[in-house]
Protein backbone atom coordinates (compact mmCIF):
# COMPACT_ATOMS: atom_id res chain seq x y z
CA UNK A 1 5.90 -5.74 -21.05
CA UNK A 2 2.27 -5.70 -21.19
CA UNK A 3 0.09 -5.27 -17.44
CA UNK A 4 -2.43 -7.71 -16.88
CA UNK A 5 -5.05 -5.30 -18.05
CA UNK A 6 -3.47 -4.80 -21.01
CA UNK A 7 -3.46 -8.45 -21.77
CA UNK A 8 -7.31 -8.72 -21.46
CA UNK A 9 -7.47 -5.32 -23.72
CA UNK A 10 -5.17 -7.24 -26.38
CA UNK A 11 -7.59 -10.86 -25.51
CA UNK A 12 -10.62 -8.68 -26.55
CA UNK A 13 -8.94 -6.70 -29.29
CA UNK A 14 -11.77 -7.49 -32.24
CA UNK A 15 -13.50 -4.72 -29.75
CA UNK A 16 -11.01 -1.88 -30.48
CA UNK A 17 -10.27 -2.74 -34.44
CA UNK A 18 -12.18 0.18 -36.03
CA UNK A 19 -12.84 3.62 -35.28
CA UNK A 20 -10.88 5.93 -33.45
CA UNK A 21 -10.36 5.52 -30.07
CA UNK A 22 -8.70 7.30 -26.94
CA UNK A 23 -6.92 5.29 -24.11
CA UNK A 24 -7.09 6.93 -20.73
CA UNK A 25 -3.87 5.98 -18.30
CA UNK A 26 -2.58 2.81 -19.44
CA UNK A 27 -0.08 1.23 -17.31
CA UNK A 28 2.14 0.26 -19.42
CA UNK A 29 3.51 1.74 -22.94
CA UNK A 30 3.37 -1.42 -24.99
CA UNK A 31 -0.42 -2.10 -25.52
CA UNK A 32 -0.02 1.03 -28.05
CA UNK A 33 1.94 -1.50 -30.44
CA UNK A 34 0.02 -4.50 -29.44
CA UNK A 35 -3.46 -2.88 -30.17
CA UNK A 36 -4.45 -3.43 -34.24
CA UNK A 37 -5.89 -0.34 -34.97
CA UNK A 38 -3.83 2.40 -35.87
CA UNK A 39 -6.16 5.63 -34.75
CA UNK A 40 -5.34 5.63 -30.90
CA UNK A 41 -4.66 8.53 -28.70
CA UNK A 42 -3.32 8.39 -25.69
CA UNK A 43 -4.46 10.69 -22.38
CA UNK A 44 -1.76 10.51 -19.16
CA UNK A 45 -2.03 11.77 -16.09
CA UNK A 46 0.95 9.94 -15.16
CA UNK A 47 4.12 11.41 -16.60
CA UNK A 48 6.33 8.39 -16.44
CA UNK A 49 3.99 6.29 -18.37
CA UNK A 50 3.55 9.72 -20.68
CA UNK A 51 6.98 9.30 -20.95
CA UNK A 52 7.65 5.75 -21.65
CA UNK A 53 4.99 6.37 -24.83
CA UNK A 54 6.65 9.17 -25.97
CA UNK A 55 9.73 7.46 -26.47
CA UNK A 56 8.70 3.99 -28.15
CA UNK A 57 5.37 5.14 -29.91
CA UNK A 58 5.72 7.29 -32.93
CA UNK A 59 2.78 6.37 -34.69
CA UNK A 60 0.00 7.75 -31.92
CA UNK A 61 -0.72 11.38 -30.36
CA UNK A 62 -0.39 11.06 -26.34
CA UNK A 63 -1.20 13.74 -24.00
CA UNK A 64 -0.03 14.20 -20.48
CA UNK A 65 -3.03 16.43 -18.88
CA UNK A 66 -5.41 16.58 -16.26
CA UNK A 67 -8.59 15.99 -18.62
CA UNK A 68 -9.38 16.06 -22.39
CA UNK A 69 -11.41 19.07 -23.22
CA UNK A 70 -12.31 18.93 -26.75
CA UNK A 71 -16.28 16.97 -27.13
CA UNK A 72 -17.80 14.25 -29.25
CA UNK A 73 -14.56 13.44 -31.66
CA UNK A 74 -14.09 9.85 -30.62
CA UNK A 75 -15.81 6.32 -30.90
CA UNK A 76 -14.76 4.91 -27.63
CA UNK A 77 -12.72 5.09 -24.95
CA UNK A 78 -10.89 2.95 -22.92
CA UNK A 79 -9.98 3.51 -19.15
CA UNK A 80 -7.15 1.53 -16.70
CA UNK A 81 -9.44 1.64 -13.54
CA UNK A 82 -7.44 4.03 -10.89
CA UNK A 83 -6.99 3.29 -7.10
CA UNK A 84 -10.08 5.65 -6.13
CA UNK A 85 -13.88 5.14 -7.21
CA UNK A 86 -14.16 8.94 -7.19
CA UNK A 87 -11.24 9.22 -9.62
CA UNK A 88 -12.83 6.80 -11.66
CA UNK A 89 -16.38 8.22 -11.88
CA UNK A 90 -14.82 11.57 -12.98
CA UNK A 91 -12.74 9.49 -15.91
CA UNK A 92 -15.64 8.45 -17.04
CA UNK A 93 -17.45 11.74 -16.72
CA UNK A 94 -14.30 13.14 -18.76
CA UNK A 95 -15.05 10.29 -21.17
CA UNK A 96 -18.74 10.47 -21.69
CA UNK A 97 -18.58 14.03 -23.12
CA UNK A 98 -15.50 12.81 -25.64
CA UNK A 99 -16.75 10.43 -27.42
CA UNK A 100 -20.11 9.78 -30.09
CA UNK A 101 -23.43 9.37 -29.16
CA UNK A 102 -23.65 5.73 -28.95
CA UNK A 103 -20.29 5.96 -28.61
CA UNK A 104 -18.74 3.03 -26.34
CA UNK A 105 -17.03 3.08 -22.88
CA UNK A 106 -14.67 0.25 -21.35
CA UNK A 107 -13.28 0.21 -18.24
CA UNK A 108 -10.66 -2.81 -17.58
CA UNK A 109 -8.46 -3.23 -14.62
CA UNK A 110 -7.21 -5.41 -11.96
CA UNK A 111 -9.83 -7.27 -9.45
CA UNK A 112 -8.62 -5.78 -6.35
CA UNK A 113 -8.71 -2.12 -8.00
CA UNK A 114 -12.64 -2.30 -7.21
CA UNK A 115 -13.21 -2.89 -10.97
CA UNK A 116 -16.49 -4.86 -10.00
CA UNK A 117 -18.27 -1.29 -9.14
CA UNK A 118 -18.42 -0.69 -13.21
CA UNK A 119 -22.01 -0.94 -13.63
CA UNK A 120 -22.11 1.81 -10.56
CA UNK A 121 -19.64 3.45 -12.14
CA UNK A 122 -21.30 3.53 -15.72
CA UNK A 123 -25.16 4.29 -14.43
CA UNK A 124 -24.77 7.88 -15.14
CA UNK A 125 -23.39 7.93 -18.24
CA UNK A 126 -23.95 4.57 -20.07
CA UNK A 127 -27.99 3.82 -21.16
CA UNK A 128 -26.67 0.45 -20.52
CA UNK A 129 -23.27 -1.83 -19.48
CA UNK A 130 -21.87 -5.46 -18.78
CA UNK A 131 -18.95 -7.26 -18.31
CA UNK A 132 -17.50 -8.40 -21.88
CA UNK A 133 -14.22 -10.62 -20.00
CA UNK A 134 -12.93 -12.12 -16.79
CA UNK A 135 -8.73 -13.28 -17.25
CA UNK A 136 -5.42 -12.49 -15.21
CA UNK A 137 -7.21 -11.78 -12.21
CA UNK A 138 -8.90 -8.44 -14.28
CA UNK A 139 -12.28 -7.51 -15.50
CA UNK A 140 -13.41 -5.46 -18.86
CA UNK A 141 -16.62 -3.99 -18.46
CA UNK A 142 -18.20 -1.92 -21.76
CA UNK A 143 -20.78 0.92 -21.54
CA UNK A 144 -22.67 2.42 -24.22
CA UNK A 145 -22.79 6.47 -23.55
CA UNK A 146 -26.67 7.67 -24.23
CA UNK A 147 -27.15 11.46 -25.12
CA UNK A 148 -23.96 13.71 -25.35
CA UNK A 149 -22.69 15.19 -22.19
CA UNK A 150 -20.52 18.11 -20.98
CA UNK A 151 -17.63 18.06 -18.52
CA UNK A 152 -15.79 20.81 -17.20
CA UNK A 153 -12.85 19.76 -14.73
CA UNK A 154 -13.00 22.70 -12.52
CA UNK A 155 -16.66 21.52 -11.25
CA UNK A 156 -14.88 18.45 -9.92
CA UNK A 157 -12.24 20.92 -7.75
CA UNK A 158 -13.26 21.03 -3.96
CA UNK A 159 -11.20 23.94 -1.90
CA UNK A 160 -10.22 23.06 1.48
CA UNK A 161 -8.83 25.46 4.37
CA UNK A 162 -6.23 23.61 6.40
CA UNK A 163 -4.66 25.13 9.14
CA UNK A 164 -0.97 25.53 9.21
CA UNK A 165 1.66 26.49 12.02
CA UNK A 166 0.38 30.32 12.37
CA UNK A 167 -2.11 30.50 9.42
CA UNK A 168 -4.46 29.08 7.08
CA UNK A 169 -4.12 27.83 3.54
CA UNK A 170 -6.92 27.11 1.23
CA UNK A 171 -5.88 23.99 -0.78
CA UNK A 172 -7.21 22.73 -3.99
CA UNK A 173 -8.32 18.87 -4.36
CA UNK A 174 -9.39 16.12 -7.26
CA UNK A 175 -10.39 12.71 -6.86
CA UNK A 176 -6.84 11.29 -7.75
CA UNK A 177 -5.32 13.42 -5.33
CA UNK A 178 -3.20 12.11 -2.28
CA UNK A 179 -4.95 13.05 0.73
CA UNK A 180 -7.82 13.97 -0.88
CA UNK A 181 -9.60 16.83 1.20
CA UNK A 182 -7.92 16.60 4.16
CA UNK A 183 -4.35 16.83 5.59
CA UNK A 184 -3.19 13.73 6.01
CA UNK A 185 -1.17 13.00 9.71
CA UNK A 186 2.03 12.29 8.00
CA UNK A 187 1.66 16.11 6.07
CA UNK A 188 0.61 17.64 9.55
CA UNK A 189 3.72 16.21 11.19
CA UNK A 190 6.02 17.54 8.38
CA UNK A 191 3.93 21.34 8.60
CA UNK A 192 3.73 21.68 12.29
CA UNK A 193 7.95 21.23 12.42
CA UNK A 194 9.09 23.58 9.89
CA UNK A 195 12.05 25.42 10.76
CA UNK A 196 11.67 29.30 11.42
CA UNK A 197 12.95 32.00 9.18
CA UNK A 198 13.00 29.79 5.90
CA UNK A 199 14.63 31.73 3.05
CA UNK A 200 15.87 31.01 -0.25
CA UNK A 201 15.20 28.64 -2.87
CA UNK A 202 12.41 25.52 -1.65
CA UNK A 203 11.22 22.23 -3.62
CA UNK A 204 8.21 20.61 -2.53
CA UNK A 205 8.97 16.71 -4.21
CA UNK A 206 5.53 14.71 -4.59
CA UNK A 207 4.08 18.07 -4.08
CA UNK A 208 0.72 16.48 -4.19
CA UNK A 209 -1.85 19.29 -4.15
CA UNK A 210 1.01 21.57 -3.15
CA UNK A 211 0.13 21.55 0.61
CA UNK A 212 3.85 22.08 1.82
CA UNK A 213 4.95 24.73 -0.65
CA UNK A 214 1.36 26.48 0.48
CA UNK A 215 2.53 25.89 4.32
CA UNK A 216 6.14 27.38 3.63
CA UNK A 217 5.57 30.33 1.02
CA UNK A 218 2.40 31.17 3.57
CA UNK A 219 4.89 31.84 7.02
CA UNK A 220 8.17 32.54 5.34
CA UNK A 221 7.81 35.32 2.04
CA UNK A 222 11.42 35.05 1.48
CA UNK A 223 11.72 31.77 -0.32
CA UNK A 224 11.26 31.04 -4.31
CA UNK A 225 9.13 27.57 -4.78
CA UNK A 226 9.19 25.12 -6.94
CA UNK A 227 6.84 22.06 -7.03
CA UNK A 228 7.06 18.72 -8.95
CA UNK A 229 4.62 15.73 -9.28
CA UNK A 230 4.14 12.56 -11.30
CA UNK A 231 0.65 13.28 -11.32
CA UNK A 232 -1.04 15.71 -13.52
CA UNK A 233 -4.25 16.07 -11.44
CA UNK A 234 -1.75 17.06 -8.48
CA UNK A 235 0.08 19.57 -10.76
CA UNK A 236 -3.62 21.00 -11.71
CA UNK A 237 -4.44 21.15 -7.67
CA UNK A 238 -1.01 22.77 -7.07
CA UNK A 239 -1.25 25.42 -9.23
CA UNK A 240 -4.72 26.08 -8.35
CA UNK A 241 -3.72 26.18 -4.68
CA UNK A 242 -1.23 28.81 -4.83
CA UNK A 243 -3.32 30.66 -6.87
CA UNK A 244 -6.10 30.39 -4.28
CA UNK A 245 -3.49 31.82 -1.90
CA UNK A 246 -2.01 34.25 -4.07
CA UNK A 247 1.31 32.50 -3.69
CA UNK A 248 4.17 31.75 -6.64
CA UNK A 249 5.96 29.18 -7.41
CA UNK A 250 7.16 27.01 -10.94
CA UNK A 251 5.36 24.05 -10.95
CA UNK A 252 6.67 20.85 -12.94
CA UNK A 253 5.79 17.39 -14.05
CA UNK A 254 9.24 15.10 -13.41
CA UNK A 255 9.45 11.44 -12.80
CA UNK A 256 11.79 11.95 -9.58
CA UNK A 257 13.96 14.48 -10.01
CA UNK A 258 14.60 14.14 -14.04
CA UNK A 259 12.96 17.50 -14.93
CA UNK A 260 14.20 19.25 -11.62
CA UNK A 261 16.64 21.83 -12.61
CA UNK A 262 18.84 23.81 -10.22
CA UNK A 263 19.94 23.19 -6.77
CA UNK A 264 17.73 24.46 -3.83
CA UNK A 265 18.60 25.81 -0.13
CA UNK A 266 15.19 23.83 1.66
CA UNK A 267 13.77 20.33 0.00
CA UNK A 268 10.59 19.07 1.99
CA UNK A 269 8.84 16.01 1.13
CA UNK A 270 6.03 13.31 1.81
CA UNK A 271 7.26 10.50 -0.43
CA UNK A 272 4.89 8.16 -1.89
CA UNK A 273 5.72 4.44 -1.71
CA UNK A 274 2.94 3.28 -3.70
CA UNK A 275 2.25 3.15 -7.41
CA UNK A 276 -1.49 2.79 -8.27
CA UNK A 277 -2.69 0.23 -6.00
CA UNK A 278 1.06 -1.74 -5.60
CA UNK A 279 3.59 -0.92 -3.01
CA UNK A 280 6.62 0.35 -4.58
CA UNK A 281 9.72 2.23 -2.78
CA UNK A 282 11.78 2.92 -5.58
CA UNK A 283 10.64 6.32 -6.36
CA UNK A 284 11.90 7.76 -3.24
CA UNK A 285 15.13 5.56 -2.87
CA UNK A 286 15.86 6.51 -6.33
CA UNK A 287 15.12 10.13 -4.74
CA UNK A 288 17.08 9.90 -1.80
CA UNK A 289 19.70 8.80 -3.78
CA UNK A 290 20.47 11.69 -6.08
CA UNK A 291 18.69 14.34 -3.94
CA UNK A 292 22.56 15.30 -2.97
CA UNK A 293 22.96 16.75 -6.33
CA UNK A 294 20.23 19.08 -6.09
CA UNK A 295 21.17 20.64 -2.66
CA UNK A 296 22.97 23.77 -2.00
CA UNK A 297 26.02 23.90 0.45
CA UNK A 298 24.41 23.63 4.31
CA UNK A 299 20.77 22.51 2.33
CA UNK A 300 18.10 21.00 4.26
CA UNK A 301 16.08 17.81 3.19
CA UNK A 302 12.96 17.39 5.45
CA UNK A 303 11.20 13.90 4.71
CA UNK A 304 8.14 12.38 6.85
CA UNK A 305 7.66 8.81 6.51
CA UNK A 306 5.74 5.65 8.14
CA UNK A 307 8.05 4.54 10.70
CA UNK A 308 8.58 0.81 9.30
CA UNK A 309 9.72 2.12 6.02
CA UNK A 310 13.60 1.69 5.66
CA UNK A 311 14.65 5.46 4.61
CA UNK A 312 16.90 6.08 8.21
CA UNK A 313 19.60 3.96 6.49
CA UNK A 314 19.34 5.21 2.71
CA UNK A 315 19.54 8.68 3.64
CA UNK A 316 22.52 8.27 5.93
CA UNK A 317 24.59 6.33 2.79
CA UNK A 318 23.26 9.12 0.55
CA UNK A 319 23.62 12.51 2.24
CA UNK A 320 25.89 11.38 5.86
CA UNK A 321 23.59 12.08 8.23
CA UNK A 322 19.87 11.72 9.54
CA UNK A 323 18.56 12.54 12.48
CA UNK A 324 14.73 12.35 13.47
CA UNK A 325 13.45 15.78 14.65
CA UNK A 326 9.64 14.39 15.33
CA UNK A 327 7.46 11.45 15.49
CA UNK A 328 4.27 10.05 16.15
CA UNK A 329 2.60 6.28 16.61
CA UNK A 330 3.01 6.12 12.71
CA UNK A 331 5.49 8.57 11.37
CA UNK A 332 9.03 9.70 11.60
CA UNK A 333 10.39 13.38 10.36
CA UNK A 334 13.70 12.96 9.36
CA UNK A 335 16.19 15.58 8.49
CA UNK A 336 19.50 15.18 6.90
């Protein structure tokens, strides 16, 4: 089913007929087929959409990746506006050096998204832009890039140090990022009530930048990590933040626990319950429901959570028992 960017893409598709063209996180798989030119490529920094394109597209290359490194090969690209302005301005930044000279930029999503900052968002690259379509409560803008232009992810990186329990952990961000450059109150709760003398096997779900693995592996040197994200701009962070702390750990791009092999003694998690800029629980129901299968006998599961958010209930049906072991004005830390 097409998004409602996607239909304003397909509205406006006499823009997109020729050339060869690279489409940067679509939210939805089925603009691929819907799109009349044949030469598309698809970046991802969403592995569920990645996914979903993998399966039903045979005809196009996709790419699940923080950034597209290789310069000047394509005639346009076209960008699903993200939930962050920064995130956007780097997309674009990433864009600029990929395409032609002359080469054409469009940005398209949803009103609310903050799509109307496109001419903002285009000064630095685009020697001139404008709105090309208004429909389905979405906007396309269009920006023509002027002289080729470099990019190099890693100048987009910021390093934070965030203090922990008993020590300090520098942590890698990107615009994109949960929590972007900061630890965020629901994280602090989850960090400042880790159990003592952790060992054995620990999986840091929605790892993010990989704050809690960095937390745990940091005060507790007997435990093996493993980290797992949707997002490929978290996975980049994540390994870069262990690194940074000269920590190990696998790191690994699931949708939920699909890629997570093995069972694990410790699972700690700050669930998202949004999906770009819509609310969306399912991930971490669908979580909390098969997280049982991935525990080892007397396993832990730590989660922190708003306190309005119905998990209490879901993880009692799923694992037993819950019980909350801290809390604050906002957030609950529940372990079962």
């Amino acid at each position: 089913m097409l998004s409602a960017p996607s239909q304003v893409l397909v509205r406006n598709q006499e823009h997109f007929a020729q050339g060869k063209w690279l489409i940067v996180n679509p939210t939805d798989s089925a603009i691929f087929a819907e799109l009349p030119n044949s030469e598309f490529v698809g970046l991802h920094q969403y592995f569920d959409i990645y996914q979903q394109c993998i399966a039903k597209d045979d005809k196009n290359e996709h790419l699940f990746g923080a950034s597209w490194d290789l310069n000047n090969d394509f005639d346009g690209a076209i960008i699903y506006m993200p939930k962050s302005k920064e995130h956007a301005a780097m997309l674009i930044a990433n864009m600029a050096a990929c395409v032609k000279q002359q080469g054409t930029l469009f940005l398209v999503g949803e009103n609310k998204s903050g799509i109307k900052s496109a001419p903002k968002l285009f000064d630095k690259v685009s020697i001139q832009s404008y709105k090309i379509d208004s429909a389905r409560h979405c906007a396309l803008y269009c920006g023509a890039v002027g002289n080729p232009t470099s990019f190099n992810i890693d100048d987009w990186v910021q390093y934070k140090e965030l203090n922990m329990q008993k020590s300090v952990v520098s942590i890698a961000f990107l615009p994109g990022v949960f929590s972007s450059g900061e630890l965020d109150a629901g994280t602090k709760l989850l960090v400042d009530n880790i159990q003592p003398n952790l060992t054995g096997k620990v999986l840091d779900f929605a790892c993010g930048a990989g704050i809690i693995a960095c937390a745990v592996a940091s005060e507790h040197s007997d435990v093996e990590l493993t980290l797992c994200d949707v997002n490929a701009l978290a996975l980049y962070c994540a390994r870069l933040s262990l690194k940074k702390n000269n920590l190990k750990g696998d790191v690994i791009a699931s949708n939920g626990l699909a890629e997570i092999g093995g069972k694990f003694n410790h699972i700690f998690t700050n669930p998202p319950f949004h999906t770009g800029i819509k609310t969306d629980y399912s991930v971490t129901e669908e979580f909390i429901g098969e997280v049982k299968s991935r525990m080892l006998p007397n396993a832990s599961l730590t989660l922190v959570a708003n306190r309005f958010l119905p998990y209490p209930d879901i993880l009692k049906a799923s694992l037993g028992r819950v019980k909350t072991i801290a809390q604050t004005t906002k957030f609950n830390l529940y372990q079962s």
